[in-house]
Protein backbone atom coordinates (compact mmCIF):
# COMPACT_ATOMS: atom_id res chain seq x y z
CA UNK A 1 2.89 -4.70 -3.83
CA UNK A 2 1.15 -3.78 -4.00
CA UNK A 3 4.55 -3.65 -4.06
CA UNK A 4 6.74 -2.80 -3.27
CA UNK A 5 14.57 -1.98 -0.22
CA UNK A 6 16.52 -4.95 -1.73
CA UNK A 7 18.93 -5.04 -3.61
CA UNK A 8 22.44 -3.68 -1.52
CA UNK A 9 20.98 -0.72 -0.62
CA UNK A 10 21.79 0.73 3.12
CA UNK A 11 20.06 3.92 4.71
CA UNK A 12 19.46 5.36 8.21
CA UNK A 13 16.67 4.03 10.29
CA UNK A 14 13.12 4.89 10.11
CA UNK A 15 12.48 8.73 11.26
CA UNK A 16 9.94 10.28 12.46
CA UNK A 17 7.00 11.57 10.23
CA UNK A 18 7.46 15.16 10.94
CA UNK A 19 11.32 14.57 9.71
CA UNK A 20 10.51 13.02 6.80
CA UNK A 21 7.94 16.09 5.81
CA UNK A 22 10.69 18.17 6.58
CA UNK A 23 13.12 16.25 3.98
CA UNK A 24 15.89 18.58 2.81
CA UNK A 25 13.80 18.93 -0.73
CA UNK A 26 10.59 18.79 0.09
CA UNK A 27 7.85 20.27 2.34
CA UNK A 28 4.56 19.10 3.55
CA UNK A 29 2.04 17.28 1.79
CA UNK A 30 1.27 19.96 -0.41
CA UNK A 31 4.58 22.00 -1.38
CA UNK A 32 6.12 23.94 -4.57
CA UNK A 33 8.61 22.15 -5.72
CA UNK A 34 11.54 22.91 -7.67
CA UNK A 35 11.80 26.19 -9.02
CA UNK A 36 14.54 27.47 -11.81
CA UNK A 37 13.48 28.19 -15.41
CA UNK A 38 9.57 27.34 -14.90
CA UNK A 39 7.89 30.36 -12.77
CA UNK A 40 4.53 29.69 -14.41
CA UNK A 41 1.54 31.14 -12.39
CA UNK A 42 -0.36 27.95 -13.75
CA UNK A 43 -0.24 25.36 -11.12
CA UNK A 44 -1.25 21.69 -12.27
CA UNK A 45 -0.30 18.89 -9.14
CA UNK A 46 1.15 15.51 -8.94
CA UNK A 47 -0.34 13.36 -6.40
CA UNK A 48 1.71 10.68 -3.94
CA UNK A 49 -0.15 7.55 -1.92
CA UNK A 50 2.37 6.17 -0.16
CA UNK A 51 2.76 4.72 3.28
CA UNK A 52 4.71 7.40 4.77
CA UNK A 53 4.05 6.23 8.72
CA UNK A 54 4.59 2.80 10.25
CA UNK A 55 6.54 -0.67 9.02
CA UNK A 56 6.54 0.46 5.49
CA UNK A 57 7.98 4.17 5.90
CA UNK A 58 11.35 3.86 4.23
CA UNK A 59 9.56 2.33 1.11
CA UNK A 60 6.99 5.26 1.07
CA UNK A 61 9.35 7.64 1.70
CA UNK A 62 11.69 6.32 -1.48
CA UNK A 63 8.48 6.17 -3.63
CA UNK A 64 7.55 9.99 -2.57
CA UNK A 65 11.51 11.21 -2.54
CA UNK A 66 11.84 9.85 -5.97
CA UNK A 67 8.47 11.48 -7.34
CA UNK A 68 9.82 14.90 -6.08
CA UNK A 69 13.24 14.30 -7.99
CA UNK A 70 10.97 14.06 -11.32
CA UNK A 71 9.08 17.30 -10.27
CA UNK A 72 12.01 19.53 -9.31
CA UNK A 73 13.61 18.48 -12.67
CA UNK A 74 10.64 19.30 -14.92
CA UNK A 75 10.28 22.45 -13.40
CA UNK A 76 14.06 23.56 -13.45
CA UNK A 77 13.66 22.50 -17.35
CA UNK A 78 10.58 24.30 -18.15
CA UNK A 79 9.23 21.11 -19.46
CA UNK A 80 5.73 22.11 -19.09
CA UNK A 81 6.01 25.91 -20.59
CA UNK A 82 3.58 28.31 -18.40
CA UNK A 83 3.06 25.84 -15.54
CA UNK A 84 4.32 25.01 -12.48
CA UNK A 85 4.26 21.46 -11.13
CA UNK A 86 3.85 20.74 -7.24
CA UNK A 87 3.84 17.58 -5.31
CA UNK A 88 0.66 16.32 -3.55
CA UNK A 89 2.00 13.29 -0.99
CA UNK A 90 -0.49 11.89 0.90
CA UNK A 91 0.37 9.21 3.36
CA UNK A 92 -1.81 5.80 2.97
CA UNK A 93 -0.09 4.18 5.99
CA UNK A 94 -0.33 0.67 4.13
CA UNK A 95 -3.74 0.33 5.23
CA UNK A 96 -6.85 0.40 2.44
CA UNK A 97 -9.63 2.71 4.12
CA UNK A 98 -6.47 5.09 4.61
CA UNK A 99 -5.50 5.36 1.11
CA UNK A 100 -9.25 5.73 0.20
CA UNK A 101 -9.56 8.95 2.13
CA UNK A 102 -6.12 9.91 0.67
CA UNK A 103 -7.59 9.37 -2.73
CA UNK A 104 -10.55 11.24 -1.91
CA UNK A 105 -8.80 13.94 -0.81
CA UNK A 106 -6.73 14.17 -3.99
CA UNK A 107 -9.58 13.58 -6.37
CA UNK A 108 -11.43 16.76 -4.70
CA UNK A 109 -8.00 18.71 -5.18
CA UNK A 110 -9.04 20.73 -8.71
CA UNK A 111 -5.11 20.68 -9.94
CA UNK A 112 -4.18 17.08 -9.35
CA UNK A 113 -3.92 15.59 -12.68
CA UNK A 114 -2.08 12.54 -11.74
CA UNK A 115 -1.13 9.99 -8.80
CA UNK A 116 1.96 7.93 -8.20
CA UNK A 117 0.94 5.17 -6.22
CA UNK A 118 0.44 3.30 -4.16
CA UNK A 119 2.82 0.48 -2.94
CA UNK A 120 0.42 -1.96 -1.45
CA UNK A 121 -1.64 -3.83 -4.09
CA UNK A 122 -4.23 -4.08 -1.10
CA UNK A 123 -4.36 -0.09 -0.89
CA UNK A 124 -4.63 0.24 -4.46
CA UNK A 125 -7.85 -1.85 -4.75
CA UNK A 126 -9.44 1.15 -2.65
CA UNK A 127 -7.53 3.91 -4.16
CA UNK A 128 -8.06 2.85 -7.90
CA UNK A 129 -11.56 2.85 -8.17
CA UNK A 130 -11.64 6.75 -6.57
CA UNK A 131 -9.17 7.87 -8.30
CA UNK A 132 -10.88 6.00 -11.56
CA UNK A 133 -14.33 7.84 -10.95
CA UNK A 134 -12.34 11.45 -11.30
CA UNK A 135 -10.93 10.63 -14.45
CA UNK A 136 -7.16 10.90 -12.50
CA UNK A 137 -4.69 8.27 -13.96
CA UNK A 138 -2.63 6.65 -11.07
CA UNK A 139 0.52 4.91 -12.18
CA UNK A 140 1.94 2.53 -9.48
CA UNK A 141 6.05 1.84 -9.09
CA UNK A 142 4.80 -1.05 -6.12
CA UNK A 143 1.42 -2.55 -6.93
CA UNK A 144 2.24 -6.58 -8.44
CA UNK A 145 -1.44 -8.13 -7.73
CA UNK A 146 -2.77 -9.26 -10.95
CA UNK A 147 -6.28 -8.44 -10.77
CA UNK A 148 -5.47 -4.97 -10.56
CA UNK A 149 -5.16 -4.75 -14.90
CA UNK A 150 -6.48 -7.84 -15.78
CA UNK A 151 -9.64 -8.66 -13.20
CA UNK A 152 -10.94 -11.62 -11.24
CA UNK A 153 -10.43 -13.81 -13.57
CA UNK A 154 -7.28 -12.31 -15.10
CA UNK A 155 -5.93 -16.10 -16.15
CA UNK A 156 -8.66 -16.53 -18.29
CA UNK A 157 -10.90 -13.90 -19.28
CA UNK A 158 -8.70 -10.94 -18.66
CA UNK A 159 -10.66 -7.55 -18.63
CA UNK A 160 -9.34 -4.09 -17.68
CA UNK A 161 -11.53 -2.85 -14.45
CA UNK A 162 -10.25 0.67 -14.43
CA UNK A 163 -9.34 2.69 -17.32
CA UNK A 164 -6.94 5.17 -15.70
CA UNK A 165 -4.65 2.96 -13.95
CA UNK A 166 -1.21 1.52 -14.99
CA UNK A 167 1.53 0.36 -13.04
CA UNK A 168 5.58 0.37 -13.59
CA UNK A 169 6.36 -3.06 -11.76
CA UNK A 170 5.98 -6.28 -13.23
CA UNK A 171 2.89 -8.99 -11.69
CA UNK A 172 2.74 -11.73 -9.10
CA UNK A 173 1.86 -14.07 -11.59
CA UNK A 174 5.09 -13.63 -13.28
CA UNK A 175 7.00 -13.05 -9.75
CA UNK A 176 5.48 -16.31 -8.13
CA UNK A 177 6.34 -18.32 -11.18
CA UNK A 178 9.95 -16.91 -11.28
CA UNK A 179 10.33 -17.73 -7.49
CA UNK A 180 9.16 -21.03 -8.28
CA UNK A 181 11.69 -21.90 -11.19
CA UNK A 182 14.51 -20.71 -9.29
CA UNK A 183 13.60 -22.98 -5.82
CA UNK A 184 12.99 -26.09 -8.30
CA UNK A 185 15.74 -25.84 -10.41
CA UNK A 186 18.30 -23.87 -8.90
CA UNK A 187 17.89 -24.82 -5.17
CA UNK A 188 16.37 -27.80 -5.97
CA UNK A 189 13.73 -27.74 -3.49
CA UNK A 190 11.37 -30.30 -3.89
CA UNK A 191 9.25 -30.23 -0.36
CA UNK A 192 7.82 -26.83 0.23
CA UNK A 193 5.61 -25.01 3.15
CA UNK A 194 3.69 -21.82 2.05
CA UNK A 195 2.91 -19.05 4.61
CA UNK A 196 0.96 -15.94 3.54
CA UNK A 197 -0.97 -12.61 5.44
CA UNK A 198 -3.79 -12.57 3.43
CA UNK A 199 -3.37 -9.66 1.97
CA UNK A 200 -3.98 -9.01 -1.75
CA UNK A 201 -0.13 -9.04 -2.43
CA UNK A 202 0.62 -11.86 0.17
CA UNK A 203 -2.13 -14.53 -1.40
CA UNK A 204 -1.58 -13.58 -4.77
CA UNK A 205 1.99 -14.28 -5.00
CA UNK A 206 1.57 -17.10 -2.71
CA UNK A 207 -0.50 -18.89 -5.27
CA UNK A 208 1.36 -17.75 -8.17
CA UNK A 209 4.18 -20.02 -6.70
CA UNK A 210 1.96 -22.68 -5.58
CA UNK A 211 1.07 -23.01 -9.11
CA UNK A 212 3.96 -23.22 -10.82
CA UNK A 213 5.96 -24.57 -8.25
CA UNK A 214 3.54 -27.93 -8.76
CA UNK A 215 3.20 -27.83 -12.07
CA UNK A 216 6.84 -28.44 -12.22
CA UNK A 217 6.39 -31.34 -9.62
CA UNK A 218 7.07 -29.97 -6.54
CA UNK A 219 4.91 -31.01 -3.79
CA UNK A 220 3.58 -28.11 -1.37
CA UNK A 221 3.29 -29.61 1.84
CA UNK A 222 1.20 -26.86 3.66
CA UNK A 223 -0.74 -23.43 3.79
CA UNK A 224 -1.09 -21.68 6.40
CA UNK A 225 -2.26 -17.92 6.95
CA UNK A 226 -0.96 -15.27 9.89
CA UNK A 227 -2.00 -11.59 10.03
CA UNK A 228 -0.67 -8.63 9.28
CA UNK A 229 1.37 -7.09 12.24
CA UNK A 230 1.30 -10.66 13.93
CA UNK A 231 4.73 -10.73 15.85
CA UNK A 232 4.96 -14.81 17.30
CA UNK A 233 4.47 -16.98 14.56
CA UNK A 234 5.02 -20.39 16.80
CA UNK A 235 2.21 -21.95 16.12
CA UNK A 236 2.15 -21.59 11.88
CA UNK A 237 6.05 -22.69 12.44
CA UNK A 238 5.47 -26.00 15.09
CA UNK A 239 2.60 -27.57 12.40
CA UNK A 240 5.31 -26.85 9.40
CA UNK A 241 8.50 -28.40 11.44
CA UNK A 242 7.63 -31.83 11.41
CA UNK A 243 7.11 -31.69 7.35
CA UNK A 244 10.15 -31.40 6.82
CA UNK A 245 10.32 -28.77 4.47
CA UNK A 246 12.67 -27.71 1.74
CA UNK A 247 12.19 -24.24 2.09
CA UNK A 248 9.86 -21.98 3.27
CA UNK A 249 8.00 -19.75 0.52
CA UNK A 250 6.40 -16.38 2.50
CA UNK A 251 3.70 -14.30 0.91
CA UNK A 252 3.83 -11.21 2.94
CA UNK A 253 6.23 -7.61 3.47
CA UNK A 254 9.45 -7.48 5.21
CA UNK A 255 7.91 -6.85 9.37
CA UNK A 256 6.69 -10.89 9.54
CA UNK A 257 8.75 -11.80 7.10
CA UNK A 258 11.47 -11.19 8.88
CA UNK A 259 10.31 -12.68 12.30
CA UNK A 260 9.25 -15.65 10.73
CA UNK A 261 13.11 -16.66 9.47
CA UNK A 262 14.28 -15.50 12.79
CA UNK A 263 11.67 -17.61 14.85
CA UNK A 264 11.91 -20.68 12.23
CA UNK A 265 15.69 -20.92 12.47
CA UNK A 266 15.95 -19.94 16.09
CA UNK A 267 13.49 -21.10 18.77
CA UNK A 268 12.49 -24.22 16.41
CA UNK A 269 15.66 -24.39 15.18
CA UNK A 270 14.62 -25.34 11.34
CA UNK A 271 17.87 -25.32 8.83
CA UNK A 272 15.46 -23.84 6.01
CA UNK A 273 15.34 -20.91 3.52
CA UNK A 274 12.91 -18.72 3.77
CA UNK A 275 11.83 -17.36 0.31
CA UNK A 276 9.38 -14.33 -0.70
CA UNK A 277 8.88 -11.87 -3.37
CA UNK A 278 9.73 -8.07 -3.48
CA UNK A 279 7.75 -7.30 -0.26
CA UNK A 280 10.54 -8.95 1.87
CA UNK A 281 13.72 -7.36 -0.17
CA UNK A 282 14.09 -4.72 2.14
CA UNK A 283 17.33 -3.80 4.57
CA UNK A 284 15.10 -3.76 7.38
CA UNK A 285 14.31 -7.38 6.72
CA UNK A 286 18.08 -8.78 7.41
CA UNK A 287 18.09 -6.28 10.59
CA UNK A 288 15.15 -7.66 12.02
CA UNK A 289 16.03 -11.35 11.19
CA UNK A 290 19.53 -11.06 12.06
CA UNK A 291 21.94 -14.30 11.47
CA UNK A 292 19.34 -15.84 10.25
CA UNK A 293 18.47 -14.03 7.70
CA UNK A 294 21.76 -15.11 5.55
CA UNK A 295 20.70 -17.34 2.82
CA UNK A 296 17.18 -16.47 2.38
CA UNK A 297 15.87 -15.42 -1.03
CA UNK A 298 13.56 -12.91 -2.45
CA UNK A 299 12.77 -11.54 -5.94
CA UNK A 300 12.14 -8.10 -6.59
CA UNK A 301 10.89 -6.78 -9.99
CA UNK A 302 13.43 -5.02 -12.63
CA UNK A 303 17.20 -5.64 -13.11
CA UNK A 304 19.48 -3.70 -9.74
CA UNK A 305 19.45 -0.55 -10.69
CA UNK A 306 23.12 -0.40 -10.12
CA UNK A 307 23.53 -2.43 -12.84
CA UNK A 308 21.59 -0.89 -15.05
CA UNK A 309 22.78 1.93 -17.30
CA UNK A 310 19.68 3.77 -17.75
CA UNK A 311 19.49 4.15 -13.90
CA UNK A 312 23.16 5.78 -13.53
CA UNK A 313 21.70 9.53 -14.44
CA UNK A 314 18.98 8.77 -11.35
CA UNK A 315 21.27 7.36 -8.90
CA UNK A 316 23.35 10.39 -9.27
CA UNK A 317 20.67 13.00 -9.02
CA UNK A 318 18.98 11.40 -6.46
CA UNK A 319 22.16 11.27 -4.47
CA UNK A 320 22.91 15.03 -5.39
CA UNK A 321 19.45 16.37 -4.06
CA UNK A 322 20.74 15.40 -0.44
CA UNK A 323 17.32 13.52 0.50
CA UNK A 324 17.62 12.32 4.08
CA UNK A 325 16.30 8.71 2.91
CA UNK A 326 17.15 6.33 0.41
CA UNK A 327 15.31 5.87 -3.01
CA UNK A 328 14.44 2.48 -1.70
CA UNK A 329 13.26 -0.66 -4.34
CA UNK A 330 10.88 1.45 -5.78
CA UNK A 331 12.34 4.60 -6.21
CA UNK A 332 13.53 3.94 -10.16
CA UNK A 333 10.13 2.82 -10.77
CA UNK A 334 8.43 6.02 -8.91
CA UNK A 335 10.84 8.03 -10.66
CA UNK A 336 9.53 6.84 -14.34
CA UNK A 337 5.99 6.81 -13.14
CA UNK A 338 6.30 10.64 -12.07
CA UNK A 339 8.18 11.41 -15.79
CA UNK A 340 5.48 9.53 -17.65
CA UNK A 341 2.62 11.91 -16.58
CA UNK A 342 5.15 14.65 -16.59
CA UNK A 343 5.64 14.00 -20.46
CA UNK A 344 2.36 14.16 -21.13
CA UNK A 345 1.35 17.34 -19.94
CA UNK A 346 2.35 19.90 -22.35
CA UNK A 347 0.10 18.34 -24.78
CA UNK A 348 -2.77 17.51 -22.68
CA UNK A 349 -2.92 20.92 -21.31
CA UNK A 350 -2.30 22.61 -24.60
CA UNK A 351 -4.03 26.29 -24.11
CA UNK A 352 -6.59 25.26 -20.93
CA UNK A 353 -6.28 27.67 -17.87
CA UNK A 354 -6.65 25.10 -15.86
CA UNK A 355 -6.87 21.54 -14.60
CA UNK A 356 -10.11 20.15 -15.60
CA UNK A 357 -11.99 16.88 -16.78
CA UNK A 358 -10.74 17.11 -19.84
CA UNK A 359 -7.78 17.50 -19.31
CA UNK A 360 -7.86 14.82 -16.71
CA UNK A 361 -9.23 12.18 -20.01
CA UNK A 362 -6.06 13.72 -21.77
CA UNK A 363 -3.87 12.71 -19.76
CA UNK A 364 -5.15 8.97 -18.96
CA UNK A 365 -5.28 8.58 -22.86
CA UNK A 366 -1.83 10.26 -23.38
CA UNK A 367 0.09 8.08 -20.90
CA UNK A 368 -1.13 4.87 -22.32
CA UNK A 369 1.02 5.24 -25.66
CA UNK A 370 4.27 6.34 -23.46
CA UNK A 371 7.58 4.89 -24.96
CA UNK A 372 10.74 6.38 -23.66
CA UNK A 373 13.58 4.71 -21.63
CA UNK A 374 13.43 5.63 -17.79
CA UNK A 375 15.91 4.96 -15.35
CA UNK A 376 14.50 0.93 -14.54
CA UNK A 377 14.45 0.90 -18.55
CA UNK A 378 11.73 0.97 -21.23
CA UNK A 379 8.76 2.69 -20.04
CA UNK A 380 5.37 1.83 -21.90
CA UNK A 381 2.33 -0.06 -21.37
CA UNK A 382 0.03 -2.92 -22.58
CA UNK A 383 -3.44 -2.41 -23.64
CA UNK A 384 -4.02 -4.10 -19.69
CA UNK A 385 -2.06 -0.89 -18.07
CA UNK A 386 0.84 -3.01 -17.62
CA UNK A 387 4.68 -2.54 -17.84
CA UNK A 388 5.69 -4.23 -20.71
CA UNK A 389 9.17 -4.75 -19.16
CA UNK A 390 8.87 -8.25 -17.48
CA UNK A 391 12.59 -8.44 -16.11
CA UNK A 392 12.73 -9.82 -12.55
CA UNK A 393 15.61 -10.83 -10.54
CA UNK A 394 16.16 -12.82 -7.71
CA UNK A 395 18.52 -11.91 -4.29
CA UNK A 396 19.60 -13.97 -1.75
CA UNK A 397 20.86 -12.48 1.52
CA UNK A 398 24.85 -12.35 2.10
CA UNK A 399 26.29 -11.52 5.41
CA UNK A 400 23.01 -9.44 5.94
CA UNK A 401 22.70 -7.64 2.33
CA UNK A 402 20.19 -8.64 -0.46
CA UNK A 403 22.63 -9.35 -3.35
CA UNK A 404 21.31 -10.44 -7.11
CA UNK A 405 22.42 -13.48 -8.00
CA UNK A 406 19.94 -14.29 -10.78
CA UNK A 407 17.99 -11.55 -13.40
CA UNK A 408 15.97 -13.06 -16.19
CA UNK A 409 12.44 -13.31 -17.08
CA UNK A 410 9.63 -15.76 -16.63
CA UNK A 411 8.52 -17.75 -19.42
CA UNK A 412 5.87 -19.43 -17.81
């Protein structure tokens, strides 16, 4: 997460909700969108869960602006002949028995033949299952907990628990481990403290670097555990002082994260990195933390997608249709998730009249054997749901920007 601004990305400050369902090109949660060469009286609906209120808004919002973008294109192209394709965004708030209802509310929704979604791998544990039950495949740009594709015991008995989901980013098994190479051998951390929320996302990734992190022979010197929305973390950071550690490695999303460098390098006054995955390489992050922020780290999944070449088209496009927000760290991903049920539909429609179970079956089928090159690159998935693009990339914070300084992949 379920994942889900890095990189060097800069936009205004969080709006309110009735602004952002106002957005320059887009409507409420259930608007036509785009228009041009498609006028088909067919309607067939793409579905958004995506925490567009609270902490997590500008990430929503990227996830849902970027979606759109995909809709309004397909429709100005007449890519599904006969049809016309509308956005469904529902907001999940980043909060499980939220995005349940959302999915719910989708899955009773006789056109929605797809969901992009969600961010939080948390959300998607209740979402997946609902969505899974009404044969609608949900493809998620955020969502990096393991057991998502590959189950409980994904390390060693892998087994798919739900047919119809995939996801675009890459797993915390692979972004803990990648974390973990670059503190051992890079900043050559040997002493470590761990701090997570609990959350699917925040544990998972937490022990993904625990993991390898020791198996290369670095000592973890302790766990501890806050909650989510927890604003003084004093107590976690007075046990953790006097171990003098290396580096501190944060499971979690960008609101604590952000305290937590800001309150470990200010009122206790610890000269440490803070580290965490994608949750934490957000804008808002270095804002919150302030000073202290510069020199923390955090990876985020893909290659900068201003370094990319296949993202150039996107960037542009996104920047022409004069959204109010940015496309935010998912947006590339949400973008390619959208296109991937979008390319699928003229075929699993064929000559029905309308949205309906089979087509629904289609469409899951369909999407597994995508292959095309999206704007974060190659788009296609393993027999697990997963992306088989593994690149990752790690950012450290510069005079209060995210800025790569290492992309590779982990090898485990």
């Amino acid at each position: 997460m379920p994942g889900s601004a890095r990189r060097r990305w800069r936009w205004p400050a969080m709006v309110a909700l009735p602004l952002l369902l106002a957005a320059a090109c887009g409507g409420g949660d259930e608007e036509e969108t785009g228009g041009g060469a498609s006028q088909g009286t067919k309607v067939v609906k793409i579905g958004v869960i995506a925490p567009l209120s609270g902490d997590l808004t500008a990430t929503g919002t990227g996830i849902r602006n970027s979606v759109e973008l995909a809709i309004r294109q397909a429709n100005e192209k007449n890519k599904v002949p006969g049809w016309r394709i509308e956005l469904a965004a529902e907001d999940d708030a980043a909060k499980p028995d939220v995005g349940a209802q959302a999915a719910a509310k989708l899955a009773s929704d006789p056109a929605v033949v797809g969901v992009v979604g969600t961010y939080n791998s948390s959300v998607a544990l209740q979402v997946a299952p609902v969505l899974d039950r009404a044969d609608i495949v949900q493809i998620s740009p955020g969502n990096t907990n393991d057991t998502l594709t590959r189950g409980q015991n994904f390390r060693t008995t892998p087994t798919r628990p739900y047919k119809n989901y995939f996801r675009t980013a890459t797993v915390d098994s692979l972004q803990g481990g990648f974390a973990a190479d670059y503190a051992y051998d890079d900043l050559r951390a040997r002493n470590v403290a761990i701090i997570h929320d609990k959350k699917a996302y925040g544990q998972g990734i937490a022990d993904s670097f625990r993991g390898q992190f020791e198996k290369k022979g670095g000592r973890i010197a302790a766990t501890e555990t806050i909650n989510p929305g927890d604003k003084d973390f004093s107590a976690v950071l007075s046990k953790i002082k006097p171990l003098n550690p290396d580096l501190i490695f944060y499971g979690g999303e960008y609101p604590e994260g952000s305290l937590i460098s800001n309150q470990a390098k200010g009122p206790q006054a610890m000269r440490v990195p803070v580290m965490g995955g994608d949750g934490i390489v957000d804008p808002t992050y270095a804002r919150t933390a302030g000073p202290a922020a510069n020199g923390d780290f955090g990876t985020s999944v893909g290659a900068p997608p201003e370094q990319q070449a296949s993202a150039k088209q996107f960037l542009e496009d996104y920047k022409a249709a004069n959204f109010r927000d940015s496309y935010s760290p998912y947006g590339a991903l949400a973008y390619d998730a959208a296109n991937a049920i979008i390319n699928v539909l003229p075929t699993a429609l064929g000559s029905a009249g309308a949205v309906d179970d089979n087509v629904r079956r289609k469409v899951i089928e369909a999407v597994g054997k995508v292959d095309f090159g999206g704007a974060s690159g190659k788009v296609a998935f393993d027999s697990f749901g997963d992306t088989v693009t593994k690149t990752l990339t790690m950012y450290k914070v510069e005079n209060g920007e995210f800025k790569p300084v290492k992309t590779g992949e982990f090898k485990g």
